[in-house]
C-alpha atoms as a PDB file:
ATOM      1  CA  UNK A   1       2.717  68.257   0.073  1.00  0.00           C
ATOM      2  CA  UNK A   2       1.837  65.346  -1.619  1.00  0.00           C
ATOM      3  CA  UNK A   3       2.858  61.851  -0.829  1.00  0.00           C
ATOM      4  CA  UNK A   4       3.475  59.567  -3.335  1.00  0.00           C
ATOM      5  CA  UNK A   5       3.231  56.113  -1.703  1.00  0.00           C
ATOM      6  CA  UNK A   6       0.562  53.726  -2.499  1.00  0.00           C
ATOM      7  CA  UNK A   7      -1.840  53.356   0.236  1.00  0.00           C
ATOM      8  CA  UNK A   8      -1.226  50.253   1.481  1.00  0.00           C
ATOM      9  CA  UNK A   9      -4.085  47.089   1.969  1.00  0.00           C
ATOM     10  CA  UNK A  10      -5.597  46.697   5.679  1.00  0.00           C
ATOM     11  CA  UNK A  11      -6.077  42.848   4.298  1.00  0.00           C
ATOM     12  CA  UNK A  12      -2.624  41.594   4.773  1.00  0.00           C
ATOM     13  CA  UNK A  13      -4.067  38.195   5.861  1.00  0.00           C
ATOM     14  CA  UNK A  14      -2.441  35.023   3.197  1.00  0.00           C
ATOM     15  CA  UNK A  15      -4.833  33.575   1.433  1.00  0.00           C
ATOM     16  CA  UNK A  16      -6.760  30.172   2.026  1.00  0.00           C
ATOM     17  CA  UNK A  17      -4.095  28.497  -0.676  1.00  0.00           C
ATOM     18  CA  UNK A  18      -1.013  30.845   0.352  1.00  0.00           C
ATOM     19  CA  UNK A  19      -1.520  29.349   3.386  1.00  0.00           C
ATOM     20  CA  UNK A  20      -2.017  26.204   2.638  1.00  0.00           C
ATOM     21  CA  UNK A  21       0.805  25.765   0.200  1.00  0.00           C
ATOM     22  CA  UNK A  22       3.081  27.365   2.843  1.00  0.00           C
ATOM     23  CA  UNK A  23       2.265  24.935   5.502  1.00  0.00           C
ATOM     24  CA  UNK A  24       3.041  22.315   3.007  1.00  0.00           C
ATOM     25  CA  UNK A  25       5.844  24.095   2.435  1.00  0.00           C
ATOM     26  CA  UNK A  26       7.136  23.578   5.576  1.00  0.00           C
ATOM     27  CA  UNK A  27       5.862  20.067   6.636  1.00  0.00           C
ATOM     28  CA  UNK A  28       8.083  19.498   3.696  1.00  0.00           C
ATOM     29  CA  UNK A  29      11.452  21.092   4.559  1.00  0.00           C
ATOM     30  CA  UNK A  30      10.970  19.371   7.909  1.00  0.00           C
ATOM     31  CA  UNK A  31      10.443  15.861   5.890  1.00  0.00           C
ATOM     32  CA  UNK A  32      13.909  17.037   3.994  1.00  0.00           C
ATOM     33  CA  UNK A  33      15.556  17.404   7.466  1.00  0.00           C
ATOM     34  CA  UNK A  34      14.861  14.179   8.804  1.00  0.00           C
ATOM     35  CA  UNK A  35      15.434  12.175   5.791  1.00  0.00           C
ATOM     36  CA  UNK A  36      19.043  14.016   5.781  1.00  0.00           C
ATOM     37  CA  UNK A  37      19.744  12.882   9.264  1.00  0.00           C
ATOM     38  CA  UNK A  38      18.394   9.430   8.169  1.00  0.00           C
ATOM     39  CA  UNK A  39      20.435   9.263   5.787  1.00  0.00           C
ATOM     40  CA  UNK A  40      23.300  10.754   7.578  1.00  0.00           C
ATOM     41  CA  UNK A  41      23.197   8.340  10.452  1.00  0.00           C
ATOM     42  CA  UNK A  42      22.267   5.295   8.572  1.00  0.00           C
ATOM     43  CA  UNK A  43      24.043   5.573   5.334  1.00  0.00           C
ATOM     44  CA  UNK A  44      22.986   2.283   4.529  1.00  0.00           C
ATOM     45  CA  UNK A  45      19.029   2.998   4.915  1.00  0.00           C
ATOM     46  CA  UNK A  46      19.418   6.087   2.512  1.00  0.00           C
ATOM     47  CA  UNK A  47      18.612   3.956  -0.885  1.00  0.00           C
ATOM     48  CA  UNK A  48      15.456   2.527   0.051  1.00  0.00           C
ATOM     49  CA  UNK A  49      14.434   5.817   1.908  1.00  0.00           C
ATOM     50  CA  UNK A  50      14.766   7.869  -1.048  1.00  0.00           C
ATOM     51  CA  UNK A  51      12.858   4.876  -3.122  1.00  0.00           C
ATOM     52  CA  UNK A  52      10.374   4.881  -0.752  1.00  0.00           C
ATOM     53  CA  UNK A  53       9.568   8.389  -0.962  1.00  0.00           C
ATOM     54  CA  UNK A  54       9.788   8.644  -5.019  1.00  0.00           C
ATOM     55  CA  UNK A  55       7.511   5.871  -4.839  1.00  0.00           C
ATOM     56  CA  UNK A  56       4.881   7.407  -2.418  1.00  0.00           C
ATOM     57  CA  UNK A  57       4.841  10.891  -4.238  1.00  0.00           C
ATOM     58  CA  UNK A  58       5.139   8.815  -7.568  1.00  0.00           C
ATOM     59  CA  UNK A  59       1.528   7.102  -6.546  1.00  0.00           C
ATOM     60  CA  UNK A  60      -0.048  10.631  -5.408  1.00  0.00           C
ATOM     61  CA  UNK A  61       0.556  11.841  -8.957  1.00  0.00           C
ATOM     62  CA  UNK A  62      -1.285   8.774 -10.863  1.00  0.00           C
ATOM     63  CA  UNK A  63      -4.802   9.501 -11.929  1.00  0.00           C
ATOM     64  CA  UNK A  64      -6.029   6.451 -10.680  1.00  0.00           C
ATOM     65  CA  UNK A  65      -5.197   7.194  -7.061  1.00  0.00           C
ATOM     66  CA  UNK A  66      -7.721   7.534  -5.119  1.00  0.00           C
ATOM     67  CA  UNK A  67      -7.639   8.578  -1.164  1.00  0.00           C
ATOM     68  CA  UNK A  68      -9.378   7.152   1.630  1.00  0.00           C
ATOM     69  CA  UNK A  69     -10.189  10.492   2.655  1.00  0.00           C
ATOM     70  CA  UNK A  70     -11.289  11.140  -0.460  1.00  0.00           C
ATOM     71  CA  UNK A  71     -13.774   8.638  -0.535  1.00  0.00           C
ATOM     72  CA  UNK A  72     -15.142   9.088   2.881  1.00  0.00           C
ATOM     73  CA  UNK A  73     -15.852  12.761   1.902  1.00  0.00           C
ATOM     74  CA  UNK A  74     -17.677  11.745  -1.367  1.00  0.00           C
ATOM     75  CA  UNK A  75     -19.948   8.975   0.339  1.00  0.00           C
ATOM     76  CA  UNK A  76     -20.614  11.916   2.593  1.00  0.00           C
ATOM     77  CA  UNK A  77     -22.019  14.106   0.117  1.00  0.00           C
ATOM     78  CA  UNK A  78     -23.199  11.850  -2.268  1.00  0.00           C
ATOM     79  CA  UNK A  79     -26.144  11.375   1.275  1.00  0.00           C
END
């Protein structure tokens, strides 16, 4: 008798990005929590805290940011 299930993949390892984007993911839902309890216990803090991180991500997304990091790894390669 023949089966009709597809074999499945030995590789079942995420890839490189998958994992990448869900350890982001998750540094993220953990930067949700404690802005919630921030904001929970120090009602009056939760105006600027949520300005503050528009802001931040706001900068990340302009196409004149440029990283310290990234730098450092260009001068690096640019040797």
């Amino acid at each position: 008798m023949e089966s009709n299930t597809t074999p499945l993949s030995l590789d079942c390892q995420p890839t490189k990005h998958q994992s990448i984007q869900s350890d982001f993911s998750e540094k993220l839902h953990q930067l949700v929590c404690q802005a919630k309890r921030i904001a929970h216990e120090h009602p009056e803090r939760a105006e600027t805290l949520c300005k503050t991180l528009f802001d931040t991500v706001s900068a990340f997304d302009q196409d004149d940011y440029v990283c310290v990091k990234d730098e450092e790894l260009a001068e690096r390669q640019s040797r």
